[in-house]
Protein backbone atom coordinates (compact mmCIF):
# COMPACT_ATOMS: atom_id res chain seq x y z
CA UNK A 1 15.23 5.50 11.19
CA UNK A 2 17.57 4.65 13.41
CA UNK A 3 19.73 1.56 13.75
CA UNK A 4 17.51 0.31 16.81
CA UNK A 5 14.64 0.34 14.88
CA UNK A 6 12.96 -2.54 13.13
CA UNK A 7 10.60 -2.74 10.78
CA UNK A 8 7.83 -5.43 11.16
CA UNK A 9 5.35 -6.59 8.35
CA UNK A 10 1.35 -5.99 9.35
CA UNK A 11 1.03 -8.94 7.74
CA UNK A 12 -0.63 -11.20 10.68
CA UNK A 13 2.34 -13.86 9.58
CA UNK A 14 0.93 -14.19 6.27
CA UNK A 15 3.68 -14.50 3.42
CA UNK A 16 2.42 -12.82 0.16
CA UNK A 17 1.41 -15.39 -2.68
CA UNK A 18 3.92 -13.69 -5.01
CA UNK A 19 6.92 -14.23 -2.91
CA UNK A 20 6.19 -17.96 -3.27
CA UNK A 21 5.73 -18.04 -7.22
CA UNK A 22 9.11 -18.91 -7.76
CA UNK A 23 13.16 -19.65 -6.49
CA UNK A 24 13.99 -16.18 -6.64
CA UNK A 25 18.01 -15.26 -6.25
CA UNK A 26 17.47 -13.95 -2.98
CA UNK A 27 15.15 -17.10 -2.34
CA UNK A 28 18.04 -19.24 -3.38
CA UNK A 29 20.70 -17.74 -1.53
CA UNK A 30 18.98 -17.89 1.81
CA UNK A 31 18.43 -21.54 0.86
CA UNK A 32 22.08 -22.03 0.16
CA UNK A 33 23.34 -20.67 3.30
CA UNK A 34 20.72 -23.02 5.21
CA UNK A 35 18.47 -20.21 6.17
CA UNK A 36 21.74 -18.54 8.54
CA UNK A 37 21.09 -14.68 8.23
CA UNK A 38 24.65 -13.97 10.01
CA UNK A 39 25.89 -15.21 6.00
CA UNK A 40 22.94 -13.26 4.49
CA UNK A 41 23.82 -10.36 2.31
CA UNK A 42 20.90 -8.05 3.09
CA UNK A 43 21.61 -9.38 6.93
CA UNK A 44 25.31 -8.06 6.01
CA UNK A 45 23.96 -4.28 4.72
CA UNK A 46 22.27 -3.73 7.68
CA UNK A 47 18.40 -3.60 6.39
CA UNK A 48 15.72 -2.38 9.13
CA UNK A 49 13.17 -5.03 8.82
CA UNK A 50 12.41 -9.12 9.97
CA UNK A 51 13.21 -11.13 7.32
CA UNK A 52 11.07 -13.42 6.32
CA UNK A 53 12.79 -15.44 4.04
CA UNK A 54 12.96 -18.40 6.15
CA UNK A 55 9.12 -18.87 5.80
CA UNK A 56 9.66 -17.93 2.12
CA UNK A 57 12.46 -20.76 1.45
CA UNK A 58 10.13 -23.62 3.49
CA UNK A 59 7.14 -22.30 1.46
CA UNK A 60 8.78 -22.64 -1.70
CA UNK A 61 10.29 -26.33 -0.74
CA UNK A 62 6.88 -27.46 -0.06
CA UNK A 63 5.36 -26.05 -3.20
CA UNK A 64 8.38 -25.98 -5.94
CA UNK A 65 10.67 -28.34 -4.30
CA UNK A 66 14.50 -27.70 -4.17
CA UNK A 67 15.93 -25.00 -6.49
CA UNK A 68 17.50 -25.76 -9.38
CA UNK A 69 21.34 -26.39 -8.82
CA UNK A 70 22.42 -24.13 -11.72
CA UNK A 71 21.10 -21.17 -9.37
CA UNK A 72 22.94 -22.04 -6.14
């Protein structure tokens, strides 16, 4: 795959229940850095896919409320 390629999740939009189970570390650093994926570490390696951690982090607020500060 080349760098101009991007993979997109056949998901129809849908986040998967068991991203949303919990503040995961990659959960809480998105949160930390406001949702900006120019400070995102897997936005910094280059992955080839949309991230959809911003609908992960404002499904998780909703359900779980903020993350614990000892993880931030």
């Amino acid at each position: 795959m080349n760098n101009s390629e991007v993979f997109i999740p056949q998901t129809n939009g849908e986040v998967s229940d068991s991203l949303t189970q919990n503040w995961t570390p990659q959960a809480c650093e998105c949160y930390s850095i406001n949702c900006n994926c120019k400070k995102c570490s897997i936005e910094i390696s280059n992955y080839s896919f949309v991230c959809q951690m911003p609908k992960i982090v404002h499904i998780l607020l909703q359900t779980h409320g903020k993350p614990q500060e000892k993880f931030l």
